[in-house]
PDB file of N, CA and C in Angstrom:
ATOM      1  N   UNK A   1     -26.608  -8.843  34.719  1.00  0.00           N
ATOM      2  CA  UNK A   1     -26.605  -7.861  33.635  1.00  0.00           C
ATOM      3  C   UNK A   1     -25.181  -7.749  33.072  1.00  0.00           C
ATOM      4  N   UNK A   2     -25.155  -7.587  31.679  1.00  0.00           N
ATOM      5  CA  UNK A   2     -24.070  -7.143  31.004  1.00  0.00           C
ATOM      6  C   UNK A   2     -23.041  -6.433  31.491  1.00  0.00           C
ATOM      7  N   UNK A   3     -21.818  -6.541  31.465  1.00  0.00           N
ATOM      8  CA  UNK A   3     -21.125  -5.029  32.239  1.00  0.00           C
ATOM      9  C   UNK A   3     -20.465  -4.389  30.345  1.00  0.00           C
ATOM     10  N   UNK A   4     -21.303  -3.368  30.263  1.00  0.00           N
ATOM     11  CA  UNK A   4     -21.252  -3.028  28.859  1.00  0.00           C
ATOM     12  C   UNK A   4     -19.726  -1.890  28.820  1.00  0.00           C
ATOM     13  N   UNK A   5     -19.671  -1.680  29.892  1.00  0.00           N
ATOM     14  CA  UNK A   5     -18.635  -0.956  30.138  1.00  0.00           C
ATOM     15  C   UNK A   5     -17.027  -1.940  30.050  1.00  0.00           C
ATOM     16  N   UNK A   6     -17.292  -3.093  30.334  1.00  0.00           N
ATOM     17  CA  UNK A   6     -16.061  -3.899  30.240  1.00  0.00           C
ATOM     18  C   UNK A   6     -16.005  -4.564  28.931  1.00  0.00           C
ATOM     19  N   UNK A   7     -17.465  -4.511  27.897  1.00  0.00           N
ATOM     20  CA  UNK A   7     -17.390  -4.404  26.999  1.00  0.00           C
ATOM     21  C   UNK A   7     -16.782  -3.731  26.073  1.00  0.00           C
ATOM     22  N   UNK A   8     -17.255  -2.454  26.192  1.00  0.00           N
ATOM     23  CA  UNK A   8     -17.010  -1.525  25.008  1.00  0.00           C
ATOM     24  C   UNK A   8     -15.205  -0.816  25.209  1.00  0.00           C
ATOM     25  N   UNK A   9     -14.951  -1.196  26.416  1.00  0.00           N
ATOM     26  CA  UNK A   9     -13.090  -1.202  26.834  1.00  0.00           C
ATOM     27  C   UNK A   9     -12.441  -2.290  25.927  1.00  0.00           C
ATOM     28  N   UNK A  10     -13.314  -3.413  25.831  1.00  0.00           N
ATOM     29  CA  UNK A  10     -12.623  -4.827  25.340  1.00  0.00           C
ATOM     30  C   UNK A  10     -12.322  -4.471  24.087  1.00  0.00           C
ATOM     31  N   UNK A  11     -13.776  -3.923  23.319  1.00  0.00           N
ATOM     32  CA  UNK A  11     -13.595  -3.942  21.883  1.00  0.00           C
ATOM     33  C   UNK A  11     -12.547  -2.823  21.476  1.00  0.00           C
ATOM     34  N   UNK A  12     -12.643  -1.853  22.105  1.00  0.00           N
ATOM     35  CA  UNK A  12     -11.965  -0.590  22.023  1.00  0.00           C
ATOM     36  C   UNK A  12     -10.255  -0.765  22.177  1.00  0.00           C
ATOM     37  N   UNK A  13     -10.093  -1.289  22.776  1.00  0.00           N
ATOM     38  CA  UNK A  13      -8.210  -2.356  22.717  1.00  0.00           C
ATOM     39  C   UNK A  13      -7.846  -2.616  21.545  1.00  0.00           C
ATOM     40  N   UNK A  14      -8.988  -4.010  21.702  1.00  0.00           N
ATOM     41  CA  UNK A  14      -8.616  -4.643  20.594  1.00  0.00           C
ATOM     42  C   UNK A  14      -8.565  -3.991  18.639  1.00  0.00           C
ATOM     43  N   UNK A  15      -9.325  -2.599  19.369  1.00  0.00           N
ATOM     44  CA  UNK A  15      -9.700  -2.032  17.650  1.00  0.00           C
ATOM     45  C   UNK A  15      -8.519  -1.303  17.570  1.00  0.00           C
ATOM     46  N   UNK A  16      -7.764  -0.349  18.817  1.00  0.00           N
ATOM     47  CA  UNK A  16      -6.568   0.223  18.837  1.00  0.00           C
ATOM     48  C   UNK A  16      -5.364  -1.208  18.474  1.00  0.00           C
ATOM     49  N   UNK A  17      -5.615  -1.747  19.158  1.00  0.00           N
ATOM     50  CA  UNK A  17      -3.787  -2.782  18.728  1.00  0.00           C
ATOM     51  C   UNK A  17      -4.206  -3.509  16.964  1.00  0.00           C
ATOM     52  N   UNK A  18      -5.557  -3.491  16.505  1.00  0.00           N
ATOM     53  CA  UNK A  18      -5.494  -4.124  15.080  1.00  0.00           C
ATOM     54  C   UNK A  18      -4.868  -2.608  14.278  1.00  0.00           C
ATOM     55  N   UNK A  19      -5.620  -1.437  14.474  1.00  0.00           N
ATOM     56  CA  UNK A  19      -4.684  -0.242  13.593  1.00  0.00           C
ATOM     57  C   UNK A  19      -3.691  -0.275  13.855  1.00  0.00           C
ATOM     58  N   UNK A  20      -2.760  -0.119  15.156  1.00  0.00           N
ATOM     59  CA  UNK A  20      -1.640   0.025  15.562  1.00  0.00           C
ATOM     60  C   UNK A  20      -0.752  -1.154  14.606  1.00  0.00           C
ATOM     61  N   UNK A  21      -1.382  -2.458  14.449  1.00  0.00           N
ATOM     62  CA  UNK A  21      -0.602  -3.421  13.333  1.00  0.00           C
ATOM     63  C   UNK A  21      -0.488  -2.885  12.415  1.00  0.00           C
ATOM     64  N   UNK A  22      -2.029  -3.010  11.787  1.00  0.00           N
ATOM     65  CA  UNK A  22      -2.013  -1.954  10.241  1.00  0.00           C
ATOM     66  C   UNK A  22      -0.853  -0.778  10.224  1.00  0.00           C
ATOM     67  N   UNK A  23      -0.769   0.136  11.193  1.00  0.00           N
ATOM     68  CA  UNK A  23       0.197   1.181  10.413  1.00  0.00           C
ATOM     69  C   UNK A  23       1.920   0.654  10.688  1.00  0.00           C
ATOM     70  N   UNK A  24       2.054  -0.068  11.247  1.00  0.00           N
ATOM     71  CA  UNK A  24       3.401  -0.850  11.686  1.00  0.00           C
ATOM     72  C   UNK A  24       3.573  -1.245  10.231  1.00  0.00           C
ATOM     73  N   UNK A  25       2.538  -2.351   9.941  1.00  0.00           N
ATOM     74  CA  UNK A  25       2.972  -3.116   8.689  1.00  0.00           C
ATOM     75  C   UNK A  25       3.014  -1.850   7.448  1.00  0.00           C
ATOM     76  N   UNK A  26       2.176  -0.945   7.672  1.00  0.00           N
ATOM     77  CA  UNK A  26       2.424   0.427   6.290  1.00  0.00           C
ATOM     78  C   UNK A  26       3.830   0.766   6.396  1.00  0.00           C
ATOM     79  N   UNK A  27       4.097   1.397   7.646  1.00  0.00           N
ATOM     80  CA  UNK A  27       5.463   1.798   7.862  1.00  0.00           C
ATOM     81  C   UNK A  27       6.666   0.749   7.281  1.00  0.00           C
ATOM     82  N   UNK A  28       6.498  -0.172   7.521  1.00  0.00           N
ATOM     83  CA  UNK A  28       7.441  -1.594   7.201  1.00  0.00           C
ATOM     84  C   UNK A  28       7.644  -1.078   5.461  1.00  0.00           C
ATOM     85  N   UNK A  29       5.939  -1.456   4.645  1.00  0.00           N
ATOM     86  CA  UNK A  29       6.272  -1.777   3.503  1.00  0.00           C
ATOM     87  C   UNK A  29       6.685   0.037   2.933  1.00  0.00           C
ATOM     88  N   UNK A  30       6.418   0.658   3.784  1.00  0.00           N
ATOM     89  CA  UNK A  30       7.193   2.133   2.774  1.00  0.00           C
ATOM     90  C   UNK A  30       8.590   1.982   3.132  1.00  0.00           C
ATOM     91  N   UNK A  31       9.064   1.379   4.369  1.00  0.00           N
ATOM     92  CA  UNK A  31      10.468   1.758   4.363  1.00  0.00           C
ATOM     93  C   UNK A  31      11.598   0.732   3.508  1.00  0.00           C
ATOM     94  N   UNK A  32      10.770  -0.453   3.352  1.00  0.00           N
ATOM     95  CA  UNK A  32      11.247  -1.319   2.321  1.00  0.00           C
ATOM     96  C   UNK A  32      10.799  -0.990   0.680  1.00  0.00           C
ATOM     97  N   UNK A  33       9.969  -0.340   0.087  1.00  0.00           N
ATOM     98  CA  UNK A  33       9.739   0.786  -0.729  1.00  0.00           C
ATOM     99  C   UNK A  33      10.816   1.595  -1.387  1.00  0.00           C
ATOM    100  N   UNK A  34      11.208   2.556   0.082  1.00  0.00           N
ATOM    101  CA  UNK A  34      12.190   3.494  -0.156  1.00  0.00           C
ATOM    102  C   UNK A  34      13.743   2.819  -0.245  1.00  0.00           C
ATOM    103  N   UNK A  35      13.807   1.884   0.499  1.00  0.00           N
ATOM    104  CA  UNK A  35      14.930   1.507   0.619  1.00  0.00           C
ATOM    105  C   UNK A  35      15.362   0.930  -0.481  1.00  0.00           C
ATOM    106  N   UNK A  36      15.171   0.296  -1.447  1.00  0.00           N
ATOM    107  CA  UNK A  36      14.985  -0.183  -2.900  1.00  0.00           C
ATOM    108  C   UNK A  36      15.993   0.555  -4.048  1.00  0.00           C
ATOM    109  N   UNK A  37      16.271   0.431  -4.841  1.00  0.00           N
ATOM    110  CA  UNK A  37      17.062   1.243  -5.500  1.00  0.00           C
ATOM    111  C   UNK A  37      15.990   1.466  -6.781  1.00  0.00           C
ATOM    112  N   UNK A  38      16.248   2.835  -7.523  1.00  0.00           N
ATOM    113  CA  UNK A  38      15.144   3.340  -8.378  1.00  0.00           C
ATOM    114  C   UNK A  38      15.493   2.553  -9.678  1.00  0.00           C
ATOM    115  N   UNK A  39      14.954   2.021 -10.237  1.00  0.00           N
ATOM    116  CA  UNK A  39      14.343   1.282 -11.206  1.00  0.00           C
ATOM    117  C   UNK A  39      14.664   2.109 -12.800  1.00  0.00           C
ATOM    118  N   UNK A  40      15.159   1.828 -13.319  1.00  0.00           N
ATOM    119  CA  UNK A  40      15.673   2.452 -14.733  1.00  0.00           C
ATOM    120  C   UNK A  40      14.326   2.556 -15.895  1.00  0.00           C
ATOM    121  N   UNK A  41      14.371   3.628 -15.498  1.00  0.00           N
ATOM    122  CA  UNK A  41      13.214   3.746 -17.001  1.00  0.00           C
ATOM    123  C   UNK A  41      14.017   4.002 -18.166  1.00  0.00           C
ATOM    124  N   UNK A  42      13.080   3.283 -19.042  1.00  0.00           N
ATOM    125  CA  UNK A  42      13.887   3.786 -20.330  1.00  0.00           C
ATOM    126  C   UNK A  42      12.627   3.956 -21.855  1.00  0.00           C
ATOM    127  N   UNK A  43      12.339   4.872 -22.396  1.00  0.00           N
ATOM    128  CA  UNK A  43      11.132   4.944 -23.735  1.00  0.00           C
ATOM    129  C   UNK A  43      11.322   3.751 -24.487  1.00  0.00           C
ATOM    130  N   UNK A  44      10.366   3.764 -24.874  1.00  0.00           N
ATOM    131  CA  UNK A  44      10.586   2.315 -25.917  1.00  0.00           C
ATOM    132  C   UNK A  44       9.383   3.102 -26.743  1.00  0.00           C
ATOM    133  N   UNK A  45      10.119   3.342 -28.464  1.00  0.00           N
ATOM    134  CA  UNK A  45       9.978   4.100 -29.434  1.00  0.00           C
ATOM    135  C   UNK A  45       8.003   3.450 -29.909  1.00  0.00           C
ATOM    136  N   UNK A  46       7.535   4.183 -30.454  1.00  0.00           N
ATOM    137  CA  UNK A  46       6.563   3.409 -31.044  1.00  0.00           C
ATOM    138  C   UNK A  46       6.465   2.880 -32.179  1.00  0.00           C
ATOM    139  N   UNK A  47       5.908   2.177 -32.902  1.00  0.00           N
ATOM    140  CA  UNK A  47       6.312   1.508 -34.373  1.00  0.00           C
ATOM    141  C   UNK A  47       5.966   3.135 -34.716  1.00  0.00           C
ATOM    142  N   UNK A  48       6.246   3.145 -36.542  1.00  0.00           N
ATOM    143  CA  UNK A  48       6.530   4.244 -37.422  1.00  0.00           C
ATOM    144  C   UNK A  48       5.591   3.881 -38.171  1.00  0.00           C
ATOM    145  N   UNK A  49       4.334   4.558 -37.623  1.00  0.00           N
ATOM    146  CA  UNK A  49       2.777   4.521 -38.493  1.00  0.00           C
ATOM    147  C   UNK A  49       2.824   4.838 -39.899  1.00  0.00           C
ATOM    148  N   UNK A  50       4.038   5.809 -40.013  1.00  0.00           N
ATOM    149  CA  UNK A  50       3.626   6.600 -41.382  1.00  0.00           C
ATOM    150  C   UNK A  50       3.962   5.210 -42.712  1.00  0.00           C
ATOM    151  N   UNK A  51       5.248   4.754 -42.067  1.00  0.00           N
ATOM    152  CA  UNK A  51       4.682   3.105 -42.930  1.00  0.00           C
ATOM    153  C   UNK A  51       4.054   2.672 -43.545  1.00  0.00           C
ATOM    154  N   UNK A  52       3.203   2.657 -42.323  1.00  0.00           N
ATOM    155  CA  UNK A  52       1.812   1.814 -42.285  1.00  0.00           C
ATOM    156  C   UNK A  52       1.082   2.065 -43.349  1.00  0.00           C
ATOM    157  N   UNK A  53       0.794   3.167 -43.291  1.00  0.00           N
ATOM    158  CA  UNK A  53      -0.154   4.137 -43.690  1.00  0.00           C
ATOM    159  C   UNK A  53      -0.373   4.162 -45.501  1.00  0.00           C
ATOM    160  N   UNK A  54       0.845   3.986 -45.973  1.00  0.00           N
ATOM    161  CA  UNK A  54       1.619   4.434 -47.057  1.00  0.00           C
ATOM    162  C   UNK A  54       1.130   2.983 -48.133  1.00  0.00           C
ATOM    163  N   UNK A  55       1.272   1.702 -47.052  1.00  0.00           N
ATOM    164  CA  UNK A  55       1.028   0.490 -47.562  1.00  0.00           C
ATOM    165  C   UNK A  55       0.130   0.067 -48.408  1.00  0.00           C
TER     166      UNK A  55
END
């Protein structure tokens, strides 16, 4: 017979150390994220409809 018990330990590991990656690798990409320097916004005007309009 099955030992369902050495089963459901097996899967249960292995399901803890795949999240435990997952949030390692989250942690990684936020701290490389933050670490980044902020990015310059700048407006960029819209054309001048009233122009347009007039044409």
């Amino acid at each position: 017979m099955p030992d369902y018990k050495e089963m459901y330990l097996t899967l249960f590991r292995a399901t803890e150390q795949a999240i435990n990656t997952l949030i390692e690798a989250q942690r990684a990409c936020e701290e490389l994220y933050i670490s980044e320097p902020e990015t310059e916004l700048r407006v960029v005007p819209l054309p001048d409809r009233t122009k347009e309009e007039k044409e």
